[in-house]
C-alpha atoms as a PDB file:
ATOM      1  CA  UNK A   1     -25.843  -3.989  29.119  1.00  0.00           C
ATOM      2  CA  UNK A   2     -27.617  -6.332  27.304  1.00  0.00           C
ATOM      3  CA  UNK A   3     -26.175  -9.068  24.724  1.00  0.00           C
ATOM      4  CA  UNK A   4     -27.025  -6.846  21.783  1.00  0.00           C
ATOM      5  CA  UNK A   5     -25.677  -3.604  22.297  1.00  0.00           C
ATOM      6  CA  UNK A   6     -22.579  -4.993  23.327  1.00  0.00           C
ATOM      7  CA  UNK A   7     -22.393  -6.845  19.960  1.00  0.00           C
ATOM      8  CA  UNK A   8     -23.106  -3.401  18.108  1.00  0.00           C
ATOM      9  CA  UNK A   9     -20.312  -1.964  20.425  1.00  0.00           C
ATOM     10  CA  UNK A  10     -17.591  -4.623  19.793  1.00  0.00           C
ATOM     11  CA  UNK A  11     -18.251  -4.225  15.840  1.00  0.00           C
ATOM     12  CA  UNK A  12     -18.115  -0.616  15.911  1.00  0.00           C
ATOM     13  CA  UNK A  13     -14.864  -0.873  17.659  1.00  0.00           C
ATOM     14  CA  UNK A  14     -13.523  -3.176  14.911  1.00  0.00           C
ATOM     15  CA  UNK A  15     -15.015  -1.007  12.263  1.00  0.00           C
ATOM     16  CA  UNK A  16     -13.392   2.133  13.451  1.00  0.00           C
ATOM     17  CA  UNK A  17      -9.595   0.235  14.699  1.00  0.00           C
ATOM     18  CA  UNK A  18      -9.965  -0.919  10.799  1.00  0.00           C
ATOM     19  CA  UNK A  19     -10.344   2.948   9.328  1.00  0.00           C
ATOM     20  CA  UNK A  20      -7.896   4.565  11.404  1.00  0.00           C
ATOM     21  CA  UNK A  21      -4.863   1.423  10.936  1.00  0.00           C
ATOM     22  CA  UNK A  22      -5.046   1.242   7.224  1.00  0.00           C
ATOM     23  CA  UNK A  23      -3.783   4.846   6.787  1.00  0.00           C
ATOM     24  CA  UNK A  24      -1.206   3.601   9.197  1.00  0.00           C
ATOM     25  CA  UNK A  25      -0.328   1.087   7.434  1.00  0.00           C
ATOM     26  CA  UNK A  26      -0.266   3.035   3.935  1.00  0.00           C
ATOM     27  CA  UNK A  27       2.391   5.676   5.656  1.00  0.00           C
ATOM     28  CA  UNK A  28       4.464   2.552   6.781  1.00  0.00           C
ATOM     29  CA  UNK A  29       5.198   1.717   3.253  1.00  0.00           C
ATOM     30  CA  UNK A  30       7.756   3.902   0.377  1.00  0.00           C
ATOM     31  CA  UNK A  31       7.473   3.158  -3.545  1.00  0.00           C
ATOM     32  CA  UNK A  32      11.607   2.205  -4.651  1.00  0.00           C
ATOM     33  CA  UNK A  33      11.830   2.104  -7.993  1.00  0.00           C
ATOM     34  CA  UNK A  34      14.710  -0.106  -9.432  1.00  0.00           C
ATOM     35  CA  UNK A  35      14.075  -2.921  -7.531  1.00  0.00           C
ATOM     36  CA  UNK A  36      10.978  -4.837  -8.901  1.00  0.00           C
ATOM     37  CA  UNK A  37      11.258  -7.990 -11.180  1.00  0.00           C
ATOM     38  CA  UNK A  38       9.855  -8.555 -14.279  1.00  0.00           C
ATOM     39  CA  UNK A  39       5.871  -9.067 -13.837  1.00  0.00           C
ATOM     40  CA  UNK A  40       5.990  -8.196 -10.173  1.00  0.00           C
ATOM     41  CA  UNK A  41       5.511  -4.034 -10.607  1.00  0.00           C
ATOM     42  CA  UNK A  42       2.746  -2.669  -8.002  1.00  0.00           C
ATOM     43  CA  UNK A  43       1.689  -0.217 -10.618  1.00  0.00           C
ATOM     44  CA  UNK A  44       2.216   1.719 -13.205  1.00  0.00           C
ATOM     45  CA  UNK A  45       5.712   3.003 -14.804  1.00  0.00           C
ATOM     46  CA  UNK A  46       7.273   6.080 -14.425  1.00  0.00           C
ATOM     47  CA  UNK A  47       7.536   6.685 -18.211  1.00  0.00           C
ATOM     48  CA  UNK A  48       3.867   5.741 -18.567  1.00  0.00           C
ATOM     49  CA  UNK A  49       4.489   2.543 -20.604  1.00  0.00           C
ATOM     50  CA  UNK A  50       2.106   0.780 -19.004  1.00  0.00           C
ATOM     51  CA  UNK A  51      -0.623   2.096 -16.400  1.00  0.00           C
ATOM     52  CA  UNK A  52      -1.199  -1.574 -14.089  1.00  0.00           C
ATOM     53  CA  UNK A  53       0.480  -3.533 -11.576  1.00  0.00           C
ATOM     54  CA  UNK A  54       2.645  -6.815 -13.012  1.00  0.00           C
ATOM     55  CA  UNK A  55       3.123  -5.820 -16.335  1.00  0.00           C
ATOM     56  CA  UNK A  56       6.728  -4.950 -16.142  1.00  0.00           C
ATOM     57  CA  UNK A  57       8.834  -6.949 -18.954  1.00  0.00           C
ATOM     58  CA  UNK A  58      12.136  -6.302 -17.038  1.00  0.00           C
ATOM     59  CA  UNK A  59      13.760  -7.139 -13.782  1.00  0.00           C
ATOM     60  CA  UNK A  60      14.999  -4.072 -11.911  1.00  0.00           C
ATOM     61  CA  UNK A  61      14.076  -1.776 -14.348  1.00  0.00           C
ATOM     62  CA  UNK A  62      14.625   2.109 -12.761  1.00  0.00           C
ATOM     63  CA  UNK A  63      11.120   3.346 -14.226  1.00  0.00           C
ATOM     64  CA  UNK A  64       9.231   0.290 -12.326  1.00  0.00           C
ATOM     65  CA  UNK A  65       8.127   0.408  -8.946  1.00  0.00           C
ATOM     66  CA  UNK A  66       7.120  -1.574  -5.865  1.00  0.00           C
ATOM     67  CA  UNK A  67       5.933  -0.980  -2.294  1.00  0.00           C
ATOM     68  CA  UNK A  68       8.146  -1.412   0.414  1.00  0.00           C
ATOM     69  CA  UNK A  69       8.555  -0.799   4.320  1.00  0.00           C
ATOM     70  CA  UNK A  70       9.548   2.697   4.817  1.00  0.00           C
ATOM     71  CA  UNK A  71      13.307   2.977   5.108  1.00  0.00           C
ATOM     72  CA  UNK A  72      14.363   0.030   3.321  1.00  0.00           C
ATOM     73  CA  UNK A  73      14.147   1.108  -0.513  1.00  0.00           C
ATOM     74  CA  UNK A  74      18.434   2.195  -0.002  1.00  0.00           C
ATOM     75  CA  UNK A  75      18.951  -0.745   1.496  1.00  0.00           C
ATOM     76  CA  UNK A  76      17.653  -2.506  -0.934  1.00  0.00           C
ATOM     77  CA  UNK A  77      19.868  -0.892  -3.692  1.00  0.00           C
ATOM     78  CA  UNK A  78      16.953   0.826  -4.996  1.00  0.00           C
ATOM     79  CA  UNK A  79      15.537   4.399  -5.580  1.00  0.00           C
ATOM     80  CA  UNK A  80      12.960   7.537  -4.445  1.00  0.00           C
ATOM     81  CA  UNK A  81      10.901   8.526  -7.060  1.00  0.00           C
ATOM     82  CA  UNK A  82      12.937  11.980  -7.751  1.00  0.00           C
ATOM     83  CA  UNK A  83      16.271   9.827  -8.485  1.00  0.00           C
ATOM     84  CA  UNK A  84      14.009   7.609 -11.112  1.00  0.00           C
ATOM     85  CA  UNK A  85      12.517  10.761 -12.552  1.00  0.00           C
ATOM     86  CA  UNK A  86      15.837  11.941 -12.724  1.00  0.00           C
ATOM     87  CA  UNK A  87      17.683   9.060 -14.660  1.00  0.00           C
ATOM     88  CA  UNK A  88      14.684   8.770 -17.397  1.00  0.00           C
ATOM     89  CA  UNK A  89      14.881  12.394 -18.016  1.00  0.00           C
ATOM     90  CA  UNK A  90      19.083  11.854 -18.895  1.00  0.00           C
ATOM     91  CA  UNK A  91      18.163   8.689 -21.073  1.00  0.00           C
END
């Protein structure tokens, strides 16, 4: 095999490892709500008071969101996104 078809096999290898882990990586990973501070939001709120990531004004607010390993969100005192829709509908 000569030097350049094993080049354009080695980056074709990367290119396709790199499309298949990063939907991996996506299903590794829950949104808990309740648990973000103020600024530090991955996107936007539940009650649609803002649509972008950081621009939460409150720490731990239930309607804000971030990213976190799957599994940990309970751990971390915080919610799924049916218990957030929940609470906003009460207040």
């Amino acid at each position: 095999m000569n030097q350049r078809a094993l080049i354009a096999s080695a980056a074709a290898s990367l290119v396709s490892l790199a499309l298949v882990a990063g939907p991996a990586a996506a299903a590794e990973k829950e949104k808990c709500f309740g648990i973000a501070k103020a600024g530090q939001n991955d996107c936007a709120s539940i009650s649609g008071v803002h649509s972008c990531a950081g621009q939460s004004k409150v720490d731990m607010d239930k309607g804000e969101w971030k990213y976190v390993p799957a599994g940990t969100c309970k751990q971390m005192k915080g919610l799924t996104m049916e218990e957030a829709k929940a609470m906003a509908k009460k207040s």
